[in-house]
Protein backbone atom coordinates (compact mmCIF):
# COMPACT_ATOMS: atom_id res chain seq x y z
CA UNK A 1 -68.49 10.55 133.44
CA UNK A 2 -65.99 10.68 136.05
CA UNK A 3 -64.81 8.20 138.73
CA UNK A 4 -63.47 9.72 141.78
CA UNK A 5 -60.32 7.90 143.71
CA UNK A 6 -60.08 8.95 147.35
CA UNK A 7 -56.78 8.80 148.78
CA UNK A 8 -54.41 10.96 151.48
CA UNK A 9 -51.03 10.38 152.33
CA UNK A 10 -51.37 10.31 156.04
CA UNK A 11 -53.28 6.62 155.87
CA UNK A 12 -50.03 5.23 155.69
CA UNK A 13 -48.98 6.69 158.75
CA UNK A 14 -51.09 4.57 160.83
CA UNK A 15 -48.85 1.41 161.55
CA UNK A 16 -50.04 -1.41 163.40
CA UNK A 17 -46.17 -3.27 163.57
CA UNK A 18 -43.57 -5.14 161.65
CA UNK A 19 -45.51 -8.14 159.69
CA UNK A 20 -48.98 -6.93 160.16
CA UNK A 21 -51.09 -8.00 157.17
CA UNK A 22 -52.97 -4.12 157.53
CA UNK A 23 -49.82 -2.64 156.58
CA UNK A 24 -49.26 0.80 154.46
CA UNK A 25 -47.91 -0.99 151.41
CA UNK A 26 -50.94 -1.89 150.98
CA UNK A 27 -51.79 1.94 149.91
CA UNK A 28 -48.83 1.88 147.99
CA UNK A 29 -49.34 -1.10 145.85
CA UNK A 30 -52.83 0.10 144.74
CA UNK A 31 -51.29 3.43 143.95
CA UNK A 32 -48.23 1.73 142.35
CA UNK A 33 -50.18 -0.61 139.87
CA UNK A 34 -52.53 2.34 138.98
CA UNK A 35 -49.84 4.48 138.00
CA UNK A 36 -47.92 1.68 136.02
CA UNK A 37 -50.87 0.65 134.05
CA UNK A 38 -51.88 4.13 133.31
CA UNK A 39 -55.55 4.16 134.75
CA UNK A 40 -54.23 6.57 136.91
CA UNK A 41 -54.59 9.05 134.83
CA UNK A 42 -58.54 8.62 133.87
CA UNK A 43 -59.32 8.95 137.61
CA UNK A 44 -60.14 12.49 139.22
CA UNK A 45 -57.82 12.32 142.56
CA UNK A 46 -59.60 13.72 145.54
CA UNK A 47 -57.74 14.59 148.77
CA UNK A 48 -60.22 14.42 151.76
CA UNK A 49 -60.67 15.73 154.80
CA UNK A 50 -61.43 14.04 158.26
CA UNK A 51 -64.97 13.57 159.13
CA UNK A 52 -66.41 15.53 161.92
CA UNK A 53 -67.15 14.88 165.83
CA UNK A 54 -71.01 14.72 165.11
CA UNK A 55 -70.85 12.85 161.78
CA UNK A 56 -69.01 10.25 164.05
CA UNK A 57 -71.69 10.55 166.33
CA UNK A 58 -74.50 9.10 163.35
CA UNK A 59 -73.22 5.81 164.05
CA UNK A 60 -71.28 5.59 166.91
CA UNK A 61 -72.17 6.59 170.82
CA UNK A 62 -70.17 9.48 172.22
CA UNK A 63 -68.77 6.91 174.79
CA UNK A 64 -66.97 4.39 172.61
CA UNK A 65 -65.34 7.83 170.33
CA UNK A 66 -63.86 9.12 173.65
CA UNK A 67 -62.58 5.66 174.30
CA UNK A 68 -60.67 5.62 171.71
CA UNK A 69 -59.50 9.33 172.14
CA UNK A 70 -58.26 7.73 175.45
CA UNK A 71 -56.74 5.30 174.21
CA UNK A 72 -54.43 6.62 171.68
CA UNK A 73 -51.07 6.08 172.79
CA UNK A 74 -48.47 9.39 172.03
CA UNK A 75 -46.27 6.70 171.20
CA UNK A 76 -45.49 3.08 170.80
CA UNK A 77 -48.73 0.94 170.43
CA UNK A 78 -52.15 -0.29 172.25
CA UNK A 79 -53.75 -3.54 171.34
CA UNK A 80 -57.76 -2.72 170.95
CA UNK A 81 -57.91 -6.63 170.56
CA UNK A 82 -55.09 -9.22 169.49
CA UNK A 83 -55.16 -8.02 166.07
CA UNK A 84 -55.46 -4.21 166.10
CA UNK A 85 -53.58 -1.65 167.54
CA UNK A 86 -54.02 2.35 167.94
CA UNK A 87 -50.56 4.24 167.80
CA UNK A 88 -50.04 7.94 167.65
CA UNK A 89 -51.12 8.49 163.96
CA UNK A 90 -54.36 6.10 163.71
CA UNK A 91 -56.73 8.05 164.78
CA UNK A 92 -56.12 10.66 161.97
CA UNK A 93 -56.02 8.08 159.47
CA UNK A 94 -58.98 6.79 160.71
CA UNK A 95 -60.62 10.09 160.46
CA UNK A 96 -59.72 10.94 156.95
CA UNK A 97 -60.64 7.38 155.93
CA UNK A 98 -64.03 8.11 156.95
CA UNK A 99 -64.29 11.27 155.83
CA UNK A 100 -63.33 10.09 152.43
CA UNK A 101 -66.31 8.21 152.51
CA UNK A 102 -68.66 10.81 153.69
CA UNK A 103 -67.21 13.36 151.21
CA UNK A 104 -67.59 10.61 148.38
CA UNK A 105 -71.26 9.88 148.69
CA UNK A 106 -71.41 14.68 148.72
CA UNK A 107 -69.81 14.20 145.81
CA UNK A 108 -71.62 11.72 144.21
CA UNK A 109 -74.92 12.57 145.48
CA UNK A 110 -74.28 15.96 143.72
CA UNK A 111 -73.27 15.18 140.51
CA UNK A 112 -69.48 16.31 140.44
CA UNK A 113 -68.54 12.61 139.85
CA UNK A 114 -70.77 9.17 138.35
CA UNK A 115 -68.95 6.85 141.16
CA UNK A 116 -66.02 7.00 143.33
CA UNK A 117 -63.27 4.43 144.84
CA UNK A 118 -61.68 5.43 148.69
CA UNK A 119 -58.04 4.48 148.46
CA UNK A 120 -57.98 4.84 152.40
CA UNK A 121 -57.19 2.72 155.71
CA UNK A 122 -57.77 1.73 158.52
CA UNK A 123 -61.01 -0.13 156.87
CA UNK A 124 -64.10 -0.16 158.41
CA UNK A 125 -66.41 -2.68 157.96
CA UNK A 126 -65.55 -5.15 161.00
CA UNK A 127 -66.43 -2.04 163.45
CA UNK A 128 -69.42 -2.60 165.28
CA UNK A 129 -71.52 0.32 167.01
CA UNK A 130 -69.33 0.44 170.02
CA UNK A 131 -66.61 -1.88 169.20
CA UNK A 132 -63.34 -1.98 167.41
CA UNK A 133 -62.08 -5.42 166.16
CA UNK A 134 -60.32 -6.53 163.09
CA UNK A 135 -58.05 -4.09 161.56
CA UNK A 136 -61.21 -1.44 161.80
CA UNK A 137 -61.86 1.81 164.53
CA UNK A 138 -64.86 3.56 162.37
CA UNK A 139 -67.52 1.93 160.15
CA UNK A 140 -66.51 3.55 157.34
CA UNK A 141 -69.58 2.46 155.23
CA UNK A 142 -72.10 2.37 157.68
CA UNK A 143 -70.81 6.61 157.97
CA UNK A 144 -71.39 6.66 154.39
CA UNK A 145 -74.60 4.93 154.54
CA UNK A 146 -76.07 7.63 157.04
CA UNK A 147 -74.63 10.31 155.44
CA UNK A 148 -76.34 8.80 152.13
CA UNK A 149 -80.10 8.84 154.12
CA UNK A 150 -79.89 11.39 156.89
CA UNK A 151 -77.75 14.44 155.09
CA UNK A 152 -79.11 13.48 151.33
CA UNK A 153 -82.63 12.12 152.66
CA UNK A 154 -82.61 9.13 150.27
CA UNK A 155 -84.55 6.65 150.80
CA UNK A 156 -82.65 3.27 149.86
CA UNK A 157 -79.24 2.28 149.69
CA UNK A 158 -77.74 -0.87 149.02
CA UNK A 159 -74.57 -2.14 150.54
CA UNK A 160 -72.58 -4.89 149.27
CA UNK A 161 -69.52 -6.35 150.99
CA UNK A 162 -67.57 -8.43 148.94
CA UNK A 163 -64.61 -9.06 151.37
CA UNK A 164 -63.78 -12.61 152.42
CA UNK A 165 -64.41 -11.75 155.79
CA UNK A 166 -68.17 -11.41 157.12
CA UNK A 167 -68.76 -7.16 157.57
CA UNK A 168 -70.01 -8.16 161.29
CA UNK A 169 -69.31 -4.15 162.19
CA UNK A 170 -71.71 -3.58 159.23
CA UNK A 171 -74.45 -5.64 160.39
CA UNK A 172 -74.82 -4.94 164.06
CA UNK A 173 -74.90 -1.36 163.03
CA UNK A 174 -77.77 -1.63 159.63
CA UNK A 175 -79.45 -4.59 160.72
CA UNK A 176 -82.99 -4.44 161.15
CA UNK A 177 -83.22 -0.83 158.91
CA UNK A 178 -85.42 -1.07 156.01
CA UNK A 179 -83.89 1.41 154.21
CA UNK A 180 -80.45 -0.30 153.85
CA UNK A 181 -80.16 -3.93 151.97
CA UNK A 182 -77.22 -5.15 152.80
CA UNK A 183 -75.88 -8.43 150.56
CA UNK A 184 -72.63 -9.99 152.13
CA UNK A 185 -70.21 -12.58 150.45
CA UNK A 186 -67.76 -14.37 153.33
CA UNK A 187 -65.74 -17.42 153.52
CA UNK A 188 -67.46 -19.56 156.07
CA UNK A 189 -66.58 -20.86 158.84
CA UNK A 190 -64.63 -18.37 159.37
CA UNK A 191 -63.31 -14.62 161.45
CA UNK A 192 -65.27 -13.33 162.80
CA UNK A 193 -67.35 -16.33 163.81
CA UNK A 194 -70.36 -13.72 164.48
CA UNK A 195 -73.30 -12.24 162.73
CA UNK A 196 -73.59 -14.95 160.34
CA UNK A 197 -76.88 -16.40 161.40
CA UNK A 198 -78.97 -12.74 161.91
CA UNK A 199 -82.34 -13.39 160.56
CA UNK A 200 -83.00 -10.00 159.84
CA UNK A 201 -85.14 -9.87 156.63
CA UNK A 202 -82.43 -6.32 155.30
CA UNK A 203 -79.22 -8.68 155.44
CA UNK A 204 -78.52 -10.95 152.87
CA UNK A 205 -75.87 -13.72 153.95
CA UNK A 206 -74.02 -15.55 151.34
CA UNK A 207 -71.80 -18.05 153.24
CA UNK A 208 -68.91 -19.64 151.10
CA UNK A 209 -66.77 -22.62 151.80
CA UNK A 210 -62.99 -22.61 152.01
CA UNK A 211 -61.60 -24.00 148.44
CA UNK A 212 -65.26 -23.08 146.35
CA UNK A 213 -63.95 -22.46 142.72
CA UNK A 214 -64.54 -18.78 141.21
CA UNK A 215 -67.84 -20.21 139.14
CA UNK A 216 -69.52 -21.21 141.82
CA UNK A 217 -68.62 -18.23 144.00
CA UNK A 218 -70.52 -15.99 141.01
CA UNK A 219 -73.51 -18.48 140.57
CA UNK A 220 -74.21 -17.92 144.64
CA UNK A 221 -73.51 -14.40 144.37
CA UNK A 222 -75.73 -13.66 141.47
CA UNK A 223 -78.30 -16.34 142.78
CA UNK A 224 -78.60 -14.74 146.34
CA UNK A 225 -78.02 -10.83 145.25
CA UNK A 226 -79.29 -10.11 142.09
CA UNK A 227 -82.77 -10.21 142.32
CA UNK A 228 -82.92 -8.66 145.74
CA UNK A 229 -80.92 -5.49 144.54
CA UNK A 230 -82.95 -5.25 141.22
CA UNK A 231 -86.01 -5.59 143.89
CA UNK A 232 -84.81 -3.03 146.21
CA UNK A 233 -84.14 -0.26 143.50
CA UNK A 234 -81.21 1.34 145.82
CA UNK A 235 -80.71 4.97 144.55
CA UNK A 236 -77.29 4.72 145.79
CA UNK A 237 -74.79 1.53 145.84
CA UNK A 238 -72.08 1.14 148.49
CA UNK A 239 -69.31 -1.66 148.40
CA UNK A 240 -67.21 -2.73 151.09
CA UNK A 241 -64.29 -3.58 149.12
CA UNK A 242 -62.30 -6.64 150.58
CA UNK A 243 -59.76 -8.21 147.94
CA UNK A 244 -59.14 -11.00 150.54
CA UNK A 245 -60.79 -13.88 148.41
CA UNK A 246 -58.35 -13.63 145.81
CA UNK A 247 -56.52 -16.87 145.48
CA UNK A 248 -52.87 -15.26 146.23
CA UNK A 249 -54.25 -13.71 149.86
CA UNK A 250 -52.77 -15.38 152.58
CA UNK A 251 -55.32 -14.56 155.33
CA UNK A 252 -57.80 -17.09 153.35
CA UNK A 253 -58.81 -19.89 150.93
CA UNK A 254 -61.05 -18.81 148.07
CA UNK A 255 -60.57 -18.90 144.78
CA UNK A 256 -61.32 -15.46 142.82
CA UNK A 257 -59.46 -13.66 140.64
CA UNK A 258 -58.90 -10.39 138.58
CA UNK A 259 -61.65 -11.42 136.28
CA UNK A 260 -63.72 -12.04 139.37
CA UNK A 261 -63.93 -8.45 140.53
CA UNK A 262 -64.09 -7.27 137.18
CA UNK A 263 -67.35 -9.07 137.08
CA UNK A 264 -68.73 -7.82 140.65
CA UNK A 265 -68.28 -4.51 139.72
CA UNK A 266 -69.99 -5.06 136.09
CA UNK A 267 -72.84 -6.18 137.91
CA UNK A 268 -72.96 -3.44 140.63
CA UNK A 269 -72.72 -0.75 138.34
CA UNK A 270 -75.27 -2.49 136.40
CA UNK A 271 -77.70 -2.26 139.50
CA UNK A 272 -76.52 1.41 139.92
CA UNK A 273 -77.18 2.36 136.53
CA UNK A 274 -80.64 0.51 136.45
CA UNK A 275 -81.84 2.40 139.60
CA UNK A 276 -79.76 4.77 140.58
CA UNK A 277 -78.53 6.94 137.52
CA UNK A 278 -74.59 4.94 138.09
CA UNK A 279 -74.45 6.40 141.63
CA UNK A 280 -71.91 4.13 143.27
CA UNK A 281 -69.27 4.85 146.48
CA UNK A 282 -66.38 1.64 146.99
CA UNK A 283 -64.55 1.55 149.57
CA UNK A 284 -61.32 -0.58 150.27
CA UNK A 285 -61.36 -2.91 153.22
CA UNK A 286 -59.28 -6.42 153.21
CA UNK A 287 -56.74 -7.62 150.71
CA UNK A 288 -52.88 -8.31 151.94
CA UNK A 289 -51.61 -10.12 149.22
CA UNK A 290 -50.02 -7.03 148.10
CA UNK A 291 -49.68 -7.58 144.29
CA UNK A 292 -52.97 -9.23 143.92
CA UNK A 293 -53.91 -6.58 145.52
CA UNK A 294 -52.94 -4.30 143.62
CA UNK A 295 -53.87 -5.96 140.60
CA UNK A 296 -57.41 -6.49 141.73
CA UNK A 297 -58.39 -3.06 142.36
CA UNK A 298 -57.16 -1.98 139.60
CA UNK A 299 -59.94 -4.45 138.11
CA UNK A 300 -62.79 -2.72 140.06
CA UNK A 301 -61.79 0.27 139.03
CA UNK A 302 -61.26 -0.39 135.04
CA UNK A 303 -65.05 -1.43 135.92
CA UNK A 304 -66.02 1.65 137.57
CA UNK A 305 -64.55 3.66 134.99
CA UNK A 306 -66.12 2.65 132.43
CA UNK A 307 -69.39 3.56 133.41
C-alpha cells in the first residue's frame, strides 16, 4: 500500500513578489519537514508532467486559457486581481500542478498507488470556470474531478475542501452535478465573500466563525459531512488541502492543529476505504504559516500512509 507524493521543482519558480503569503518556501518547508522526520522515505515520489491543452479544456472555456496565455508577462509581473500575479514561469507551474493532479487520480484509479498527496502550486481551488482569483489560475481539483468521471467513467466522487478559505472556484465549476458531493469547511465571514449561500442540494457548506475552538470545528465537520459521504458512497475521494486554519497561519483565525488534520484525514480515508477500496487524491492549496505548515502536512500524510 503505497502513497504517492506529487511534487516538481519548477513550482517554485512561479513567484508572485517579495512578502507574498503564496510564496515557494512554502514547497520547501513541506519537503524540508518530510525529509527531517523521515516520512520521506515511505512515500513513492512522482515527478509529473503538465496537463494537456484539451484536459484544460474539461473545465475551462478555450477563451479564458488564451487569456491567460496573453497575459503572461516575459518578464516582471501582471496582477490577475490585487492578490495574484502571472510572471514568466507561472504558467508552467500552473500546468504541472494540474497535471499532478490528473496523473494522480491515473495512478490511483489504476492501482499503482492506494492514495496520493500533490506537493504542487499555484493551488487551485479559488479558480472559477473563467476566472482567476486568489493565489489560483487552474482548478486543480475540479481537473481531477473530470478526469476522475469523464477519462475513468466513475460515477461518484466526493470532494472535500478543508482550507480556511471557501473553494468558491470549486463550486461555480461542480455545483449543480450529481455526480460530485462536494463538503466545504471555511472560516466565515470571510474571502472570498461568495458562494457561501448556493443552495445547490451537491454542496455541502460548513460555515465557521473566527476564534471556534478545534472541538467544535470537528463536531460541525463530522455533524455536517459524515453522513452525507457515507450516503454518497464516492468511489473516489478528493481533498482540497488548505492548512490555513491552523492556529499559527496568519491569513486567519481558527483554531486547528496537527492533531486536527491528523483526524480529517483518519476520517477521509475511512470514507475511502468504506466505499472506495482507500482510493484517495489530496491536493495542497492554502497554508502560509510556513512551519505549521510544514508540520501539518506532514500530519495528513502520516494519515494517508497508513492506510
Amino acid at each position: 500500500m503505497t502513497t504517492g507524493f506529487f511534487s516538481h521543482d519548477d513550482c517554485q519558480k512561479h513567484d508572485m513578489g517579495p512578502d507574498h503569503p503564496e510564496c515557494p518556501d512554502r514547497l520547501r518547508a513541506i519537503i524540508a519537514c518530510l525529509n527531517d522526520s523521515g516520512l520521506s522515505q515511505d512515500l513513492d515520489w512522482v515527478r509529473p508532467e503538465e496537463i494537456t491543452h484539451d484536459q484544460l479544456l474539461g473545465v475551462h472555456p478555450e477563451k479564458y486559457l488564451h487569456q491567460l496565455d496573453l497575459m503572461q508577462p516575459t518578464r516582471g509581473r501582471v496582477f490577475t486581481d490585487p492578490d495574484t500575479a502571472l510572471m514568466p514561469d507561472t504558467l508552467r507551474a500552473a500546468r504541472l500542478a494540474a497535471g499532478a493532479n490528473v496523473q494522480a487520480v491515473d495512478m490511483v484509479m489504476s492501482g499503482q498507488l492506494t492514495n496520493a498527496f500533490v506537493c504542487a502550486r499555484p493551488p487551485g481551488h479559488h479558480a472559477e470556470r473563467c476566472k482567476s482569483m486568489g493565489f489560483c489560475f487552474y482548478n486543480n481539483i475540479a481537473l481531477a474531478a473530470m478526469r476522475a468521471l469523464n477519462f475513468h467513467q466513475l460515477e461518484r466522487v466526493a470532494i472535500v475542501d478543508f482550507d480556511v478559505h471557501q473553494g468558491n472556484g470549486t463550486v461555480d465549476i461542480v455545483q449543480n452535478d450529481e455526480r460530485i458531493l462536494m463538503c466545504s469547511s471555511f472560516q466565515h465571514p470571510f474571502y472570498p465573500h461568495s458562494h457561501v449561500h448556493r443552495q445547490a442540494d451537491n454542496i455541502i457548506n460548513t460555515p465557521i466563525p473566527a476564534g471556534t475552538p478545534a472541538s467544535t470545528y470537528r463536531k460541525r465537520v463530522e455533524t455536517d459531512w459524515l453522513k452525507r459521504l457515507q450516503d454518497f458512497r464516492p468511489q473516489l475521494v478528493l481533498v482540497s488541502a488548505g492548512f490555513d486554519g491552523h492556529r499559527l497561519d496568519p491569513l486567519a483565525e481558527l483554531n486547528l492543529e496537527e492533531p486536527d488534520y491528523l483526524w480529517l484525514t483518519h476520517m477521509l480515508t475511512s470514507v475511502a476505504s468504506d466505499h472506495a477500496s482507500d482510493r484517495l487524491v489530496s491536493t495542497l492549496e492554502g497554508g502560509y504559516h510556513l512551519r505549521a505548515l510544514g508540520k501539518s502536512a506532514m500530519a495528513h500524510l502520516e494519515g494517508l500512509s497508513a492506510v
